[in-house]
C-alpha atoms as a PDB file:
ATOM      1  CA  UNK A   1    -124.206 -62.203 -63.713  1.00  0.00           C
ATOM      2  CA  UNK A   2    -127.091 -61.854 -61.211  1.00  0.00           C
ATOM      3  CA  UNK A   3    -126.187 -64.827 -59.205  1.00  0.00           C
ATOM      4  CA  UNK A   4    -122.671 -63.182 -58.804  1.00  0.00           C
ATOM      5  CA  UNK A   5    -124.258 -59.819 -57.339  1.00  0.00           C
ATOM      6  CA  UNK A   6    -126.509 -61.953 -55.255  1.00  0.00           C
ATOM      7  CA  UNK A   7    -123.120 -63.948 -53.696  1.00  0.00           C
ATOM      8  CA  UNK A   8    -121.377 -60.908 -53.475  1.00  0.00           C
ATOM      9  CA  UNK A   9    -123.794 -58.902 -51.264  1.00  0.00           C
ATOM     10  CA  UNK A  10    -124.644 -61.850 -49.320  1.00  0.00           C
ATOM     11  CA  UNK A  11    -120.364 -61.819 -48.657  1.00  0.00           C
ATOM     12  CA  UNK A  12    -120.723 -58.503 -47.987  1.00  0.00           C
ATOM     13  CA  UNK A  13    -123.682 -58.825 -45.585  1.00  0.00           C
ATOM     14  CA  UNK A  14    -121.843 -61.659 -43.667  1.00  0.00           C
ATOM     15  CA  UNK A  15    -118.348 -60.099 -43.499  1.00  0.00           C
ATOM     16  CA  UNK A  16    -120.177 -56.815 -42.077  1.00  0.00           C
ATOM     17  CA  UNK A  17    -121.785 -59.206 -39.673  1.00  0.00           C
ATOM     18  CA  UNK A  18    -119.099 -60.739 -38.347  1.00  0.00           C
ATOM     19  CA  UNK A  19    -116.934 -57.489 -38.067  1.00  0.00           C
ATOM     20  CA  UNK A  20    -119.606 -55.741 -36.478  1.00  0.00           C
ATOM     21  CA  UNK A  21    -120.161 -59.156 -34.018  1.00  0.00           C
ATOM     22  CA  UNK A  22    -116.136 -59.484 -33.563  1.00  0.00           C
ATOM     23  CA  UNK A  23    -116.112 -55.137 -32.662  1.00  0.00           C
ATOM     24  CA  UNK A  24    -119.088 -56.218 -29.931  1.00  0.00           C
ATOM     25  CA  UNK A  25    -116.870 -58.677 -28.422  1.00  0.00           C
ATOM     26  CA  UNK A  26    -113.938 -56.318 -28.297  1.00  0.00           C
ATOM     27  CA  UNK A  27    -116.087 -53.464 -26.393  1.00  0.00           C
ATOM     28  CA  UNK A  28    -117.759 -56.078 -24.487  1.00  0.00           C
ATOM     29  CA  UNK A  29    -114.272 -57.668 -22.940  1.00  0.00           C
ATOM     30  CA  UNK A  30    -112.927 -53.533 -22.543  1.00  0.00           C
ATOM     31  CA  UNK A  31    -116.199 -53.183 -20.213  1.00  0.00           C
ATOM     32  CA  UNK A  32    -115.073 -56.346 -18.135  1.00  0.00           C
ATOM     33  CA  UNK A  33    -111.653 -54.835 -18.229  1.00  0.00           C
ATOM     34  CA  UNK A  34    -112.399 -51.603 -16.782  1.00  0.00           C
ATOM     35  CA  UNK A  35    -115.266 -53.209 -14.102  1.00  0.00           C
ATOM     36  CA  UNK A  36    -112.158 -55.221 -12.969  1.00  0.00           C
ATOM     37  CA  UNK A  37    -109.990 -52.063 -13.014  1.00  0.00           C
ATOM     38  CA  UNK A  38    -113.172 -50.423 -10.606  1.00  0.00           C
ATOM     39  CA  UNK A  39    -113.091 -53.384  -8.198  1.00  0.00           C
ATOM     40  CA  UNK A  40    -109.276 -53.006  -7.836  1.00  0.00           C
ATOM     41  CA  UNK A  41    -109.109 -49.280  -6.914  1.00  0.00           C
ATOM     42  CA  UNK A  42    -112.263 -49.813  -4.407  1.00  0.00           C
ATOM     43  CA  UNK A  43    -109.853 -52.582  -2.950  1.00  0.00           C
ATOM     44  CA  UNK A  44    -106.794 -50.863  -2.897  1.00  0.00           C
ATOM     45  CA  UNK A  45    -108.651 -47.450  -1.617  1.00  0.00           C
ATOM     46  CA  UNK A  46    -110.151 -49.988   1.311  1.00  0.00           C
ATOM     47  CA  UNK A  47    -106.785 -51.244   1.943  1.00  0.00           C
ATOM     48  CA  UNK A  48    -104.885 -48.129   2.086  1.00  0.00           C
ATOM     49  CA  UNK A  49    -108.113 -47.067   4.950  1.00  0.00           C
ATOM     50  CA  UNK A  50    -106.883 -50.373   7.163  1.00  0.00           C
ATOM     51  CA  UNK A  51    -104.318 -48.543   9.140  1.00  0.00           C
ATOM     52  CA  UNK A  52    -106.045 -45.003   9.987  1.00  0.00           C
ATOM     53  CA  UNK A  53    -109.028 -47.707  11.451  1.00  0.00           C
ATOM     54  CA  UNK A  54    -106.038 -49.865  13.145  1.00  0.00           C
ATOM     55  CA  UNK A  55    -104.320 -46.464  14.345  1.00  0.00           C
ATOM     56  CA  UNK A  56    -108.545 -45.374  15.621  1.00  0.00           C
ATOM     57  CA  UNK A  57    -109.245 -48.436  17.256  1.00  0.00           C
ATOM     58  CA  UNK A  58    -106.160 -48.450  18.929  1.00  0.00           C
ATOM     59  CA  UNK A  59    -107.595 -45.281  21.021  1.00  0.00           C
ATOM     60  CA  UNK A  60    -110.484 -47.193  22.180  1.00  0.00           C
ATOM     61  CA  UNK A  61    -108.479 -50.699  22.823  1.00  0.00           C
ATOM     62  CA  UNK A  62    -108.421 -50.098  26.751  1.00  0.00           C
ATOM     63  CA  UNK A  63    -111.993 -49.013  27.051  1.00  0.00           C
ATOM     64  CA  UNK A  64    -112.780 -51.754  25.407  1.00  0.00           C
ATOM     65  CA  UNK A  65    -110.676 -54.141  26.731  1.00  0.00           C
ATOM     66  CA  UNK A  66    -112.265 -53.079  30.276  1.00  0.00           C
ATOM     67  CA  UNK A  67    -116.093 -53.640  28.949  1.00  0.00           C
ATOM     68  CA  UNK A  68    -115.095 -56.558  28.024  1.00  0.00           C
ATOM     69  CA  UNK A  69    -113.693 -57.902  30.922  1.00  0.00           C
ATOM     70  CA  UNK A  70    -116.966 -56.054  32.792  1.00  0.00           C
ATOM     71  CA  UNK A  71    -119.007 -58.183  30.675  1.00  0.00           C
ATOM     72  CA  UNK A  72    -117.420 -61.037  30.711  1.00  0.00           C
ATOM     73  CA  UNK A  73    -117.596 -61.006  34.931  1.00  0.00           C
ATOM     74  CA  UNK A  74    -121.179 -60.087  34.411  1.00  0.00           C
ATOM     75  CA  UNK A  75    -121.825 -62.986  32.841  1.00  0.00           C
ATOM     76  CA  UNK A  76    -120.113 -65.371  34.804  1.00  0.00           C
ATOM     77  CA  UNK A  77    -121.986 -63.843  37.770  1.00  0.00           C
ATOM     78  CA  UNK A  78    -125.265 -64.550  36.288  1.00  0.00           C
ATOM     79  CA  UNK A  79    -124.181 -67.662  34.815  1.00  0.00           C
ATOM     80  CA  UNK A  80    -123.198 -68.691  38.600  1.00  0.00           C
ATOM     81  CA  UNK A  81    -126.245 -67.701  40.197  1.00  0.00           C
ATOM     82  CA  UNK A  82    -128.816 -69.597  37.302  1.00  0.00           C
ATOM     83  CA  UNK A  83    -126.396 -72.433  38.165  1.00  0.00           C
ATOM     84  CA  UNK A  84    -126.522 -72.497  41.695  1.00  0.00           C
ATOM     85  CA  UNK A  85    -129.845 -74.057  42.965  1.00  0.00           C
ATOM     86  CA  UNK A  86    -129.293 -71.903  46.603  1.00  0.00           C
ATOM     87  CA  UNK A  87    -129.520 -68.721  45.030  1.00  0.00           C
ATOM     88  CA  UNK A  88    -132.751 -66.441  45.744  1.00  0.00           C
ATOM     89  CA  UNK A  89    -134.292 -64.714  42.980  1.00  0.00           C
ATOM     90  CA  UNK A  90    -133.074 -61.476  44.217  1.00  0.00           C
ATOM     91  CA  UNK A  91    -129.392 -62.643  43.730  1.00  0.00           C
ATOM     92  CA  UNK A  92    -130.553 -63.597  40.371  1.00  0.00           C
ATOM     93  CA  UNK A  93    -132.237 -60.290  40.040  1.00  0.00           C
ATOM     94  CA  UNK A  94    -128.789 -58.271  40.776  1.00  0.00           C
ATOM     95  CA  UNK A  95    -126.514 -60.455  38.585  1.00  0.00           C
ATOM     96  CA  UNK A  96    -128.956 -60.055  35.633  1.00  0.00           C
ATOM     97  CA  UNK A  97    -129.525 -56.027  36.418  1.00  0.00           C
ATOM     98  CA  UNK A  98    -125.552 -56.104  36.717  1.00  0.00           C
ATOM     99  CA  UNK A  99    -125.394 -57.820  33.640  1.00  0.00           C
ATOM    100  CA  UNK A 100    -127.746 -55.507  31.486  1.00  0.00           C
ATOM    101  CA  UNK A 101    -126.464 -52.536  33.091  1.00  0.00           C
ATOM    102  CA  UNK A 102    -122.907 -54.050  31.540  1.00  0.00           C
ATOM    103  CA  UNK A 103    -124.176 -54.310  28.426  1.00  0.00           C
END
């Protein structure tokens, strides 16, 4: 009769185990649920944000267009003069102050 109370609580122990293992799992797989639930609203918040930034930069797309094209003259003016083996260091002085003051 002994040996049956021994089998029965070591039943006992290992279906507690298991259900107590198997409820882990469960909580464990609702956490990666609800991380995955967190990533989507961050994405969907950052995606609803894309037009008042489009709708912003659009403001600043001819002042920027205009640096650019600044710069980009700049550069080609300094480029020229680093290039060109007749110009004096002053004309390499300018284009690279013109340059730096673009930037």
């Amino acid at each position: 009769m002994n040996v049956f109370y021994i089998i029965l609580a070591v039943l006992a122990i290992v279906i507690l185990w298991l259900i107590a293992t198997f409820n882990g799992l469960i909580r464990s797989r609702n956490r990666v649920n609800e991380a995955f639930s967190d990533v989507d609203v961050q994405l969907k918040r950052r995606y609803d944000l894309i037009p008042n930034l489009v709708e912003t930069v659009k403001g600043y797309m001819t002042h920027e267009r205009e640096t650019l094209i600044k710069l980009t003259e700049a550069r080609t003016a300094a480029m020229s003069t680093h290039d060109n083996a007749g110009a004096t260091l002053a004309d390499r002085e300018k284009a690279e102050n013109a340059l730096s003051s673009t930037l």
